[in-house]
Protein backbone atom coordinates (compact mmCIF):
# COMPACT_ATOMS: atom_id res chain seq x y z
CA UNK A 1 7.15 -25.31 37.17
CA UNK A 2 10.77 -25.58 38.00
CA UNK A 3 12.94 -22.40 37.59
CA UNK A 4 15.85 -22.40 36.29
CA UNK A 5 18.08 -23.87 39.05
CA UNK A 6 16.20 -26.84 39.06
CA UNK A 7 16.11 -27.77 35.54
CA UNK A 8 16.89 -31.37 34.98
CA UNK A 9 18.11 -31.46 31.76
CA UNK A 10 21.96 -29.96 31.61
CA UNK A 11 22.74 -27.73 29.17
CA UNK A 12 24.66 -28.91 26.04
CA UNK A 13 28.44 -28.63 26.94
CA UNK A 14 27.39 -30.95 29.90
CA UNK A 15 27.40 -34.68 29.68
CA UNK A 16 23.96 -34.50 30.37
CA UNK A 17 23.07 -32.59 26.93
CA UNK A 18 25.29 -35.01 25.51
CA UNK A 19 23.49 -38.09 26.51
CA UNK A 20 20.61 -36.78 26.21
CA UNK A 21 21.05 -36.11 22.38
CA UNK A 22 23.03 -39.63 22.36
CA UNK A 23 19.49 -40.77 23.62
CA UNK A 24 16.91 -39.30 21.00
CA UNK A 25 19.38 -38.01 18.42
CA UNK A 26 18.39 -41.03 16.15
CA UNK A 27 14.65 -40.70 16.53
CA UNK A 28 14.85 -36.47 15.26
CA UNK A 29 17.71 -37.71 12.73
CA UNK A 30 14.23 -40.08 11.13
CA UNK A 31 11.66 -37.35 12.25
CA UNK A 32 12.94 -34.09 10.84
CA UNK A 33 13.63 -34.46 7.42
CA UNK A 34 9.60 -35.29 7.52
CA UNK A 35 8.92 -32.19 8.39
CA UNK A 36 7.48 -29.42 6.32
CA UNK A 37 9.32 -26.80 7.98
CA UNK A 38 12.55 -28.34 7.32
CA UNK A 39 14.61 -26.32 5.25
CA UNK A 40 17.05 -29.18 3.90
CA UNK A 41 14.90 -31.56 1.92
CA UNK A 42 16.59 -33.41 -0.82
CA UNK A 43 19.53 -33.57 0.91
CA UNK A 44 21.49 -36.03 3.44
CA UNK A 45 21.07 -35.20 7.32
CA UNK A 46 24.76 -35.70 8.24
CA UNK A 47 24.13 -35.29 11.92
CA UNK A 48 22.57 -32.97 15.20
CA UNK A 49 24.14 -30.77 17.65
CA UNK A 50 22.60 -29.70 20.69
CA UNK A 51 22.44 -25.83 21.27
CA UNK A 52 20.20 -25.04 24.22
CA UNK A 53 18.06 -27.71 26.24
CA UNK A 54 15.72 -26.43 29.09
CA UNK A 55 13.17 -28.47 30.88
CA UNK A 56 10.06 -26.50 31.05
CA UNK A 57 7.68 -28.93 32.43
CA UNK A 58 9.80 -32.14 34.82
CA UNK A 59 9.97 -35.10 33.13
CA UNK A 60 9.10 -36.91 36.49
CA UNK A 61 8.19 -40.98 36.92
CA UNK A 62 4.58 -40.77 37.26
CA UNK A 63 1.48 -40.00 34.23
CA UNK A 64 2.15 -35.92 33.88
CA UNK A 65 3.83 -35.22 30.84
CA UNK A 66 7.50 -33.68 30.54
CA UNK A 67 7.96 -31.25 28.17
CA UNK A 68 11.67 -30.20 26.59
CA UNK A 69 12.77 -27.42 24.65
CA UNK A 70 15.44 -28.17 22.53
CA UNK A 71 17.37 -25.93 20.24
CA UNK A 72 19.40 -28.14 18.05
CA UNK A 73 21.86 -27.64 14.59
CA UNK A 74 21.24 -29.65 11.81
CA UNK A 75 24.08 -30.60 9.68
CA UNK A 76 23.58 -30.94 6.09
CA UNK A 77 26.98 -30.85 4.38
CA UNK A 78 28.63 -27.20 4.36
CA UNK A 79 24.65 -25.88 5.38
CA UNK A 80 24.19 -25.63 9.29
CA UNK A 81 20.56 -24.98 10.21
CA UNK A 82 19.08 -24.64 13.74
CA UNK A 83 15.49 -25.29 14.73
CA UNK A 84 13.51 -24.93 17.34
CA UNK A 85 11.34 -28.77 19.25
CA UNK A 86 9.07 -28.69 21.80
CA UNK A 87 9.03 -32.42 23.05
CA UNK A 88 6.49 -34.18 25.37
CA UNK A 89 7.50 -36.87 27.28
CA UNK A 90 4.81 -39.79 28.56
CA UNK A 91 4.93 -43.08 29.62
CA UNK A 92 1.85 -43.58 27.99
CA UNK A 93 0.44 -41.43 24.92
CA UNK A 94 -3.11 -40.73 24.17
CA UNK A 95 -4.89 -42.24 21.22
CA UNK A 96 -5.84 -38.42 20.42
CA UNK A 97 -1.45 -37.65 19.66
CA UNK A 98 -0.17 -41.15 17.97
CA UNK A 99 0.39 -39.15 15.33
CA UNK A 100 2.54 -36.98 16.90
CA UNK A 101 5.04 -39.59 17.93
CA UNK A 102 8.79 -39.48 17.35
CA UNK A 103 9.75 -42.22 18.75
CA UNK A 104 10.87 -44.17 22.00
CA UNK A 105 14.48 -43.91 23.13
CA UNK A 106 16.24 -47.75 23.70
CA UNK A 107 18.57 -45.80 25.93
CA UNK A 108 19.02 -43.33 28.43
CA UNK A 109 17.38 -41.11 31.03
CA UNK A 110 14.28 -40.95 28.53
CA UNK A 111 14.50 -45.10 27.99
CA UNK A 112 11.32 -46.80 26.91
CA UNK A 113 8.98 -43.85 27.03
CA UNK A 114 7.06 -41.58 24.10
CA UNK A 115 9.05 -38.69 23.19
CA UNK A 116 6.41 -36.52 20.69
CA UNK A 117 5.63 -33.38 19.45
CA UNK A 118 4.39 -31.39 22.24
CA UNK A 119 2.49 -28.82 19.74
CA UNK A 120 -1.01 -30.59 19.30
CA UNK A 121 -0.67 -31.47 22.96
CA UNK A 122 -3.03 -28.31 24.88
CA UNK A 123 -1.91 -29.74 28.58
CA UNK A 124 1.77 -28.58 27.40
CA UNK A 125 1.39 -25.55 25.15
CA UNK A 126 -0.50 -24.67 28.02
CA UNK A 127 2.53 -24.00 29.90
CA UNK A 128 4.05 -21.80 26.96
CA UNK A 129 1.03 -19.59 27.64
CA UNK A 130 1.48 -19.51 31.40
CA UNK A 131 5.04 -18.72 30.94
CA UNK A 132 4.20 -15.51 28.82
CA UNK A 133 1.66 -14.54 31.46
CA UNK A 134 4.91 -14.26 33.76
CA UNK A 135 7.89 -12.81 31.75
CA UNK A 136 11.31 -13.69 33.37
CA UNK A 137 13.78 -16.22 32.64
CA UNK A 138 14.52 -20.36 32.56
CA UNK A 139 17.47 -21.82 31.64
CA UNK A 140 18.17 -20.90 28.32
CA UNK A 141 15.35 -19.03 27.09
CA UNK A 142 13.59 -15.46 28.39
CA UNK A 143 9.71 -14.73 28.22
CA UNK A 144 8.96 -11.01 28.02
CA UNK A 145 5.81 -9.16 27.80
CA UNK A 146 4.60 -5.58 26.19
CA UNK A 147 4.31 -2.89 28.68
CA UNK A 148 0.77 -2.75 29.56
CA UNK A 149 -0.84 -5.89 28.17
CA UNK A 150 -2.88 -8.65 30.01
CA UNK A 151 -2.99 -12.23 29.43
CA UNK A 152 -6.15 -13.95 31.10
CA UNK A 153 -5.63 -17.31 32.22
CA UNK A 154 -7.00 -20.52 31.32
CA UNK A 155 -7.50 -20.17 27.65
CA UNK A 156 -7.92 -23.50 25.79
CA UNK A 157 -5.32 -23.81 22.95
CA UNK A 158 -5.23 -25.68 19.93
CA UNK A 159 -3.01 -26.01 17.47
CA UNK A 160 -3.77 -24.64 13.49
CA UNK A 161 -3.40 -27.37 11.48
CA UNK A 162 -2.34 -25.25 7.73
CA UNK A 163 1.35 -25.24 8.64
CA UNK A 164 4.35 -23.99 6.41
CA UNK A 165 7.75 -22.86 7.79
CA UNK A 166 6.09 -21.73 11.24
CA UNK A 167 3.76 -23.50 13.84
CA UNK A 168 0.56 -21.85 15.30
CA UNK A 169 -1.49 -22.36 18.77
CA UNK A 170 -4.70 -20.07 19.05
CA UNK A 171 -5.57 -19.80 22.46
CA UNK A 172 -9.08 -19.80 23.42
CA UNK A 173 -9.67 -17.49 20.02
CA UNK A 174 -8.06 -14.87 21.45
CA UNK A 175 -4.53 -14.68 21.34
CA UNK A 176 -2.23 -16.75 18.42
CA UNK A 177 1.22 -18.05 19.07
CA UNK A 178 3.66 -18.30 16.06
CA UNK A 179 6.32 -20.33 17.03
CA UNK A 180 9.42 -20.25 14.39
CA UNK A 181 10.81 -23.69 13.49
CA UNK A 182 14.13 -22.83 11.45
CA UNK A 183 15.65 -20.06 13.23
CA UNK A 184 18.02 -17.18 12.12
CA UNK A 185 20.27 -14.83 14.43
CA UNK A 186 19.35 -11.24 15.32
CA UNK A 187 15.79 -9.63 15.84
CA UNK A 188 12.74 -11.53 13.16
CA UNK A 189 11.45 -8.44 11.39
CA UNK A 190 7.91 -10.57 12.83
CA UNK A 191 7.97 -9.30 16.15
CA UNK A 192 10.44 -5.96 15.36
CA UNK A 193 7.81 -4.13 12.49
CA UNK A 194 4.83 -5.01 14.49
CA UNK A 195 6.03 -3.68 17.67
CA UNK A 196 7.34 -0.62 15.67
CA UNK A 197 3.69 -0.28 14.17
CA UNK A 198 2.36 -0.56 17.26
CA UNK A 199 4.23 1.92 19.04
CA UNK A 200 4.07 4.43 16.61
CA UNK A 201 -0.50 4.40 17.06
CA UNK A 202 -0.54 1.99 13.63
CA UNK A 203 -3.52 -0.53 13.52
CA UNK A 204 -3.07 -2.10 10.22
CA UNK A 205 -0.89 -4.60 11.74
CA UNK A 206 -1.83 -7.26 15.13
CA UNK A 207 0.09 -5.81 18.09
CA UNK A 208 2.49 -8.06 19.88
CA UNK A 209 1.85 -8.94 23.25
CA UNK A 210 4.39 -11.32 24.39
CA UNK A 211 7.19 -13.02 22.91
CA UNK A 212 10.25 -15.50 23.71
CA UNK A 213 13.46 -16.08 23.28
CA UNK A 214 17.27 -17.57 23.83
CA UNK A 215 20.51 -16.16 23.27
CA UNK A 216 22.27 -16.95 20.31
CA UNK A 217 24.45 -19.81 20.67
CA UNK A 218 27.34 -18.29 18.00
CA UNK A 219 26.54 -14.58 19.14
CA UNK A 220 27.74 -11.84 18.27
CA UNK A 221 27.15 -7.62 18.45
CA UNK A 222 24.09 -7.55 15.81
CA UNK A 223 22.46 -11.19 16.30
CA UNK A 224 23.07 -11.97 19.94
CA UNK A 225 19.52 -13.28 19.90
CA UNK A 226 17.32 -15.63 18.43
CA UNK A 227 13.21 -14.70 18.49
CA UNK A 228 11.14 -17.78 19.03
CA UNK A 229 7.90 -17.28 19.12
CA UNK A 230 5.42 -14.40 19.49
CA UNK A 231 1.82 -14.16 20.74
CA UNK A 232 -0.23 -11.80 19.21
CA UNK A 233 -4.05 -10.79 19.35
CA UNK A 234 -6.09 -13.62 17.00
CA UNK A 235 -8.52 -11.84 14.69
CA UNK A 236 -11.40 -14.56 15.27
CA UNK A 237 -13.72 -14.09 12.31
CA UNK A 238 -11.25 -12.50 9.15
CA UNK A 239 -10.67 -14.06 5.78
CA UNK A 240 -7.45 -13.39 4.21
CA UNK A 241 -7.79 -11.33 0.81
CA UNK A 242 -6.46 -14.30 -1.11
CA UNK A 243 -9.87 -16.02 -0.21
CA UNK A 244 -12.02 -13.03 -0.30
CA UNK A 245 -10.98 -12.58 -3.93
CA UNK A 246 -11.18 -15.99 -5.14
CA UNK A 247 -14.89 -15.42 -3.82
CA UNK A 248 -15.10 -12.70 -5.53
CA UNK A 249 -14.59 -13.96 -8.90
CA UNK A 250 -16.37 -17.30 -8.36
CA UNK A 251 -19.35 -14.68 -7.48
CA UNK A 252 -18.93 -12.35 -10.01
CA UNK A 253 -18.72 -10.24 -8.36
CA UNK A 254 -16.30 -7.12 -8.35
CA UNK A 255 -13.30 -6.23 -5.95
CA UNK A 256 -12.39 -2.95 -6.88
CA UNK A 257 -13.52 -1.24 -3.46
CA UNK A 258 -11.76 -3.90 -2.07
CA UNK A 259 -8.36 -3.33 -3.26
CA UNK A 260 -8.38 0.32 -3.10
CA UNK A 261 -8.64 0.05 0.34
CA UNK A 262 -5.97 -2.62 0.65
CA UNK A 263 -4.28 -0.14 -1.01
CA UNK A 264 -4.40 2.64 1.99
CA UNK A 265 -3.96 -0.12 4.47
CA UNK A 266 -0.31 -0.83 2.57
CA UNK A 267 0.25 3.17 2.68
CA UNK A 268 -0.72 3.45 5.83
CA UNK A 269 1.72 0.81 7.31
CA UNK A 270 4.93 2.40 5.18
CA UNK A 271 3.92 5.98 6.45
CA UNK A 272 4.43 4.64 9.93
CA UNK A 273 7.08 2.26 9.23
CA UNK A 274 9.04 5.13 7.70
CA UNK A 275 8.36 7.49 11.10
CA UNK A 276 9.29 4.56 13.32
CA UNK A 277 11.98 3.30 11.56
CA UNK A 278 15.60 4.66 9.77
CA UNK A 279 15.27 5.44 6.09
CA UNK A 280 17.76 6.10 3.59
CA UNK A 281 18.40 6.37 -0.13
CA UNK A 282 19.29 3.98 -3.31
CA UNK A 283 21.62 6.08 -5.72
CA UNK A 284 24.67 5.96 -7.87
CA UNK A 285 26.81 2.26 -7.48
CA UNK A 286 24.04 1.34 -4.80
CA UNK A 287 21.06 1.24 -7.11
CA UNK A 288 23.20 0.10 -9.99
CA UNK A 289 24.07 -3.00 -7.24
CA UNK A 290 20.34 -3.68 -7.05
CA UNK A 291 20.15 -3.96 -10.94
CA UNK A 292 23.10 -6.47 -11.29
CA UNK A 293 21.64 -8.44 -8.32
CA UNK A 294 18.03 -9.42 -10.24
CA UNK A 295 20.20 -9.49 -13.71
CA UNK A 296 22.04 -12.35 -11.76
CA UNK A 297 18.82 -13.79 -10.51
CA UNK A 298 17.71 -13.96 -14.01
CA UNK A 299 20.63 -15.61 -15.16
CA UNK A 300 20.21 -18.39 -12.73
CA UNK A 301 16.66 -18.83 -13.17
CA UNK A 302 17.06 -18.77 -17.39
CA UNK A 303 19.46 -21.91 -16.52
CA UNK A 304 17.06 -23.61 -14.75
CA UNK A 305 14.00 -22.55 -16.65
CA UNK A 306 14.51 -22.71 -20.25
CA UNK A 307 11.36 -21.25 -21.50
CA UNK A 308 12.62 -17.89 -19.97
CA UNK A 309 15.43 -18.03 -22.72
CA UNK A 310 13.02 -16.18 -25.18
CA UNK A 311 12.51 -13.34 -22.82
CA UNK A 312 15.74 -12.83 -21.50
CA UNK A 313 16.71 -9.84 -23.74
CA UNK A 314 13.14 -7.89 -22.71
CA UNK A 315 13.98 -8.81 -19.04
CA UNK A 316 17.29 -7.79 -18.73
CA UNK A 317 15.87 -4.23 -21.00
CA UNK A 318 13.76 -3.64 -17.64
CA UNK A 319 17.12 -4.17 -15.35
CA UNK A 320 19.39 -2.00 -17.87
CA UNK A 321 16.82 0.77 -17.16
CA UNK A 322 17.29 1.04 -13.28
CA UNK A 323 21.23 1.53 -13.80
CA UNK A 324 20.31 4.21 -16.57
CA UNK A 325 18.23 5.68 -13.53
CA UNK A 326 21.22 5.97 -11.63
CA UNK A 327 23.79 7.56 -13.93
CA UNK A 328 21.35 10.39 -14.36
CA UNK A 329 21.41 10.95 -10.75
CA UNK A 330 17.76 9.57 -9.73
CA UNK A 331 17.76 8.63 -6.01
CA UNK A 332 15.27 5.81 -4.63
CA UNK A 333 13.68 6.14 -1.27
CA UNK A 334 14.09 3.05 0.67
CA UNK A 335 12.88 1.95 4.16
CA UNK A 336 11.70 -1.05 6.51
CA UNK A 337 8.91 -2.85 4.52
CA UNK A 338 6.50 -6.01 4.39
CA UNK A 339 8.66 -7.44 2.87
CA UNK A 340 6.55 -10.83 1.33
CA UNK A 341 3.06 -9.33 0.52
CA UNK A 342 0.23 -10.71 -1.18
CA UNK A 343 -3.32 -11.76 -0.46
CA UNK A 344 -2.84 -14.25 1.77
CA UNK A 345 -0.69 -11.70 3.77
CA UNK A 346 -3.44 -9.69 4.70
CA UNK A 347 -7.12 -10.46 6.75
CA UNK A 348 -10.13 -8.51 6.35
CA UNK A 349 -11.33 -8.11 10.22
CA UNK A 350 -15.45 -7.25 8.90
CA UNK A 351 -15.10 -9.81 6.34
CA UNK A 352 -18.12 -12.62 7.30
CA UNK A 353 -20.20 -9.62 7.44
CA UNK A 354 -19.45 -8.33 4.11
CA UNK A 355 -19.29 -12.13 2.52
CA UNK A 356 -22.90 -12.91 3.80
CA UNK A 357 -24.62 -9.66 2.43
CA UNK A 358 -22.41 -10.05 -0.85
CA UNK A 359 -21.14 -6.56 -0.31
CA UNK A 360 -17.71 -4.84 -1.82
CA UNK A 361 -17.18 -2.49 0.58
CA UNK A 362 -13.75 -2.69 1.05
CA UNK A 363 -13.93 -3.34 4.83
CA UNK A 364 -11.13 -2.90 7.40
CA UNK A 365 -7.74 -4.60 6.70
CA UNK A 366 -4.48 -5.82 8.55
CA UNK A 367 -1.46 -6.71 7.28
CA UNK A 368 0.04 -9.90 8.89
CA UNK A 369 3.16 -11.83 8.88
CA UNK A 370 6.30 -9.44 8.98
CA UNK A 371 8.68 -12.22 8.84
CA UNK A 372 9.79 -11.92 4.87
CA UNK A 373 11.01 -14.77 3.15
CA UNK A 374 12.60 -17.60 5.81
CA UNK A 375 14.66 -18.66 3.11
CA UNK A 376 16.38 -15.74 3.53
CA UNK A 377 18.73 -14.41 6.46
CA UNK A 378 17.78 -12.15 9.00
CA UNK A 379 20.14 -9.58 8.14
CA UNK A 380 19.61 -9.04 4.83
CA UNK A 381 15.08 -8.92 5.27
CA UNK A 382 16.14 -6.10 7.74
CA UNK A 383 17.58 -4.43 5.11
CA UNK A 384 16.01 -1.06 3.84
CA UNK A 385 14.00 -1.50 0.36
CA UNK A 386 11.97 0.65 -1.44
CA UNK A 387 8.35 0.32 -0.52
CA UNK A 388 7.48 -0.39 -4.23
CA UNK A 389 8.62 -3.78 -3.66
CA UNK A 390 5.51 -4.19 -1.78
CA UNK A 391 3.52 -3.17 -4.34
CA UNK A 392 4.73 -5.00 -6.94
CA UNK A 393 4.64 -8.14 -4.83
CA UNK A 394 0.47 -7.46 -4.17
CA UNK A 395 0.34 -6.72 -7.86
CA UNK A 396 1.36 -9.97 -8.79
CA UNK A 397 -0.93 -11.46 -6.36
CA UNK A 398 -3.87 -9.93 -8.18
CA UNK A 399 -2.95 -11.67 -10.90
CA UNK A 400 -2.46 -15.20 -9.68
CA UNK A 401 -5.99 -14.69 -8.11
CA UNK A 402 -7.13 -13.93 -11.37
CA UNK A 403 -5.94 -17.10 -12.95
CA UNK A 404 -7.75 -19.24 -10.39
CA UNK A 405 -11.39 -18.26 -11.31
CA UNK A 406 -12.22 -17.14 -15.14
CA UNK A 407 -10.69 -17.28 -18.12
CA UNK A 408 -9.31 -14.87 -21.02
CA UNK A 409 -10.35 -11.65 -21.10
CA UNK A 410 -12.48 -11.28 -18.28
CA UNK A 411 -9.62 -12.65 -16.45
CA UNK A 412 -7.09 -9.83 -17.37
CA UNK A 413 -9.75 -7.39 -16.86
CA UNK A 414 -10.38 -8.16 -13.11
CA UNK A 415 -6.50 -8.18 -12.48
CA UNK A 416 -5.77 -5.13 -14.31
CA UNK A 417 -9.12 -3.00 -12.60
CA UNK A 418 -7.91 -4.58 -8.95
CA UNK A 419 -4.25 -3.76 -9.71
CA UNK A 420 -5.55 0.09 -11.05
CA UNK A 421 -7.45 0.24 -7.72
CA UNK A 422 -4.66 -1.05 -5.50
CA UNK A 423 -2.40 1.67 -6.79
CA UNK A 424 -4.94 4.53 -6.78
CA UNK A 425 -5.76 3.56 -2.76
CA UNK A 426 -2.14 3.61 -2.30
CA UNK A 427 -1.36 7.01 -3.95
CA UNK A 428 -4.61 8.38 -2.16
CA UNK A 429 -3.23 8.02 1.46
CA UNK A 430 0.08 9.08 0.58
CA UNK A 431 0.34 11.52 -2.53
CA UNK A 432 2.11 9.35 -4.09
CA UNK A 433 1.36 6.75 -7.06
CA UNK A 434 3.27 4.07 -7.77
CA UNK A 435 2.80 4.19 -11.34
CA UNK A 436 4.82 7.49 -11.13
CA UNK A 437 7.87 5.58 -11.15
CA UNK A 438 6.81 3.32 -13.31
CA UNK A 439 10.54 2.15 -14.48
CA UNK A 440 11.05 0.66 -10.96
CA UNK A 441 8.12 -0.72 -10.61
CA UNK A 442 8.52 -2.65 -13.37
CA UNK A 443 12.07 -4.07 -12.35
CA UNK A 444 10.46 -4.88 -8.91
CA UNK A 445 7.31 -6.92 -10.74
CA UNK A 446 9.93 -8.44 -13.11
CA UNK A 447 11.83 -9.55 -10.01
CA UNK A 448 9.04 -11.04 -8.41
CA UNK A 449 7.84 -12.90 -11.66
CA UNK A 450 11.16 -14.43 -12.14
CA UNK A 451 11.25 -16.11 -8.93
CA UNK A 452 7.94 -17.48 -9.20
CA UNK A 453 8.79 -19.06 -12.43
CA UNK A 454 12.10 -20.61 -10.68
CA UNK A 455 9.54 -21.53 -7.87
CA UNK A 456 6.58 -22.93 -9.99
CA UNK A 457 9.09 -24.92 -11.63
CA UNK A 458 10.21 -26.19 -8.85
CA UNK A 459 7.19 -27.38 -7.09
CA UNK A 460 3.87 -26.77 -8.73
CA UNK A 461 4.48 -27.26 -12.93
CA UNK A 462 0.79 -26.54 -13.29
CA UNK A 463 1.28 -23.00 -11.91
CA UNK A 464 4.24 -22.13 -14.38
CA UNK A 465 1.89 -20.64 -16.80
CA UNK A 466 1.00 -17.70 -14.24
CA UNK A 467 4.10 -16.06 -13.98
CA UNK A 468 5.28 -16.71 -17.50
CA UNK A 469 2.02 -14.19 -18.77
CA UNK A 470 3.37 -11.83 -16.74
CA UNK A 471 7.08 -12.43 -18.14
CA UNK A 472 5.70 -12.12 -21.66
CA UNK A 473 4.01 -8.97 -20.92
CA UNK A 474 6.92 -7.62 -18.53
CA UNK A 475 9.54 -8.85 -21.70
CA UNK A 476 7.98 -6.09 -24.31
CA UNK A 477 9.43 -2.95 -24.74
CA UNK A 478 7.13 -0.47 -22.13
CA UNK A 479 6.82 2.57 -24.55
């Protein structure tokens, strides 16, 4: 591989970044509004900029690929965007990645030859490996590696193929890669909690074990990097919990065991979030703030959404009651959470064993997937909340689950026993029972429901009826 004083493609304020983006610019202008990790759908690409270009693999004359990393800003109106490309560069390309194509440049130092996505490609993400196996820098980007960790060579990747606003290599089924697609300035909670957990003895949550990254291109003192992709230990053999409990009810069987001990999984990764990590409290104009923030939410959302209009006065009841909290003093604990959790957030490691003797023993779980909600900026998913939002977002999980399998009654039974359970694991590990505070949990579920009716809305209609049940019953007067 060529270090970093041989790299053949200049760096953007060069003429060489320039022609280079001259070159394939109109190819990614076609290719990445396709994309389903691209955040600006719906809306004109105006245009690319070219942040950071390194050549990690030569693109030479004869058959070995070239591969290219590319950081570059996409320009949609006032919105700015940057993102992340691995391209491969052939003369030829293999029946077996056709459909990774992008396209072949007319012009330039790339002219006439394949320019694709090097993910499904295992001859290049190959080298992504082999550069976390040796931590160091090239060009633009820096490969560093936990303290004590080994990486074997030679492990086969291949690339997952359920992808959402990330991309995924496993590695010979024993490490993962996560490589982020949209990127956002400053440390991704995804590789900060973990390592945190990690450090602090926690083993509810995948260890990192290498990671890359670049500096940020508009840096300053608290985002002067951008994380790019972390490899982590790949739990071969796990179902996620929103499987295991669709199973569940298709079975008839029950999940209570389950859940409890999801339950003191969740404790067990705030307890050591909260050692690891600064903590602080909601009071006075602060936790009035956090009221008139969802009240806002669900003002937008009731414009967008009119069958929230009926509801409106119940839902904003539930707000009102977190700024009475605060004139009276109360104080909220808050501290570095989850931040997006629900059953597909979380694996259970025994879980083939437990599946095949149709067991509910609650098994061993791990919470995965730090990174919070992408839509939202770095900055403010690093901010402190209180670990009932957590809770509240696994609660409503239990009840989408339900709707999937069953109907009527027994349905609301199995979501309000798994819920019940959920809460009484959590309180066992850590004294403490959510329902205790029962106000803010409340506002927290009610906060979570109304984006999921803005989001259902949105993009699945047929879901809408979940999260308006849970509106209805959130709407009525608690007492």
């Amino acid at each position: 591989m060529p270090d970093s004083s041989t790299s053949r493609i200049a760096l953007p304020d060069t003429a060489g970044g320039a022609a280079l983006l001259h070159s394939i610019g109109p190819m990614l202008t076609s290719w990445l509004p396709r994309q389903r990790w691209f955040a600006g759908k719906g809306r004109p690409l105006d245009g690319l900029t070219l942040a950071a270009a390194t050549e990690l693999l030569p693109v030479a004359g004869g058959p070995a690929p070239g591969l290219l990393h590319l950081l570059v800003t996409a320009h949609q109106g006032r919105t700015t965007d940057c993102y992340q490309l691995l391209l491969g560069v052939r003369h030829v390309l293999p029946p077996v990645l056709a459909p990774a194509l992008i396209g072949r440049p007319e012009e330039g130092a790339l002219r006439g030859m394949c320019v694709y996505d090097a993910v499904p490609d295992p001859r290049l993400t190959s080298v992504l490996l082999e550069r976390l196996r040796a931590p160091g820098r090239l060009g633009a980007l820096g490969f560093r590696r936990e303290p004590g960790t080994a990486i074997p060579s030679g492990l086969v990747p291949r690339p997952l193929r359920s992808e959402q606003s990330n991309s995924s290599v496993v590695y010979g089924d024993t490490f993962i890669l996560k490589l982020f697609r949209r990127l956002s300035p400053g440390l991704n909670p995804d590789l900060e909690l973990p390592l945190a957990l990690a450090r602090a003895g926690c083993r509810q949550a995948p260890a990192p074990v290498a990671w890359f990254e670049a500096e940020n291109p508009v840096r300053t003192d608290t985002d002067a990097t951008l994380t790019l992709g972390i490899l982590q230990p790949y739990l071969a053999g796990t179902s996620d919990g929103w499987q295991l409990a669709l199973r569940a009810l298709a079975a008839g069987r029950e999940f209570h065991r389950s859940a409890f001990e999801l339950g003191r999984a969740t404790a067990a990764v705030h307890t050591a979030l909260a050692a690891a990590l600064p903590t602080s409290v909601l009071a006075g104009a602060e936790l009035t703030a956090v009221a008139e923030e969802m009240t806002e939410r669900l003002e937008r959302a009731v414009e967008a959404v009119p069958a929230l209009r009926p509801y409106r006065p119940g839902l904003r009841e539930a707000f009102r009651a977190v700024a009475t909290l605060a004139r009276t003093g109360h104080q909220c604990p808050v501290q570095r959470i989850h931040g997006d959790l629900h059953l597909g957030q979380v694996l259970r490691t025994d879980a083939v064993g437990v599946d095949a003797h149709d067991k509910d023993d609650g098994g061993s779980w791990a919470l995965i997937d730090f990174e919070g909600e992408p839509a939202v900026p770095i900055a403010e998913r690093r901010r402190p909340q209180p670990v009932l939002r957590d809770v509240a977002g696994m609660l409503r999980s239990f009840d989408y689950a339900a709707c999937q399998r069953g109907s009527g009654d027994r349905r609301h039974r199995w979501a309000a026993a798994n819920r019940a359970a959920y809460c009484a694991g959590y309180a066992s590990a850590t004294g403490a029972d959510p329902h205790a505070q029962a106000a803010l949990l409340r506002v927290y579920e009610t906060d979570k429901a109304v984006y999921e009716v803005l989001y259902e809305a949105r993009h699945r209609p047929n879901w809408l009826p979940i999260p308006m049940a849970a509106i209805r019953r959130l709407a009525q007067d608690p007492k």
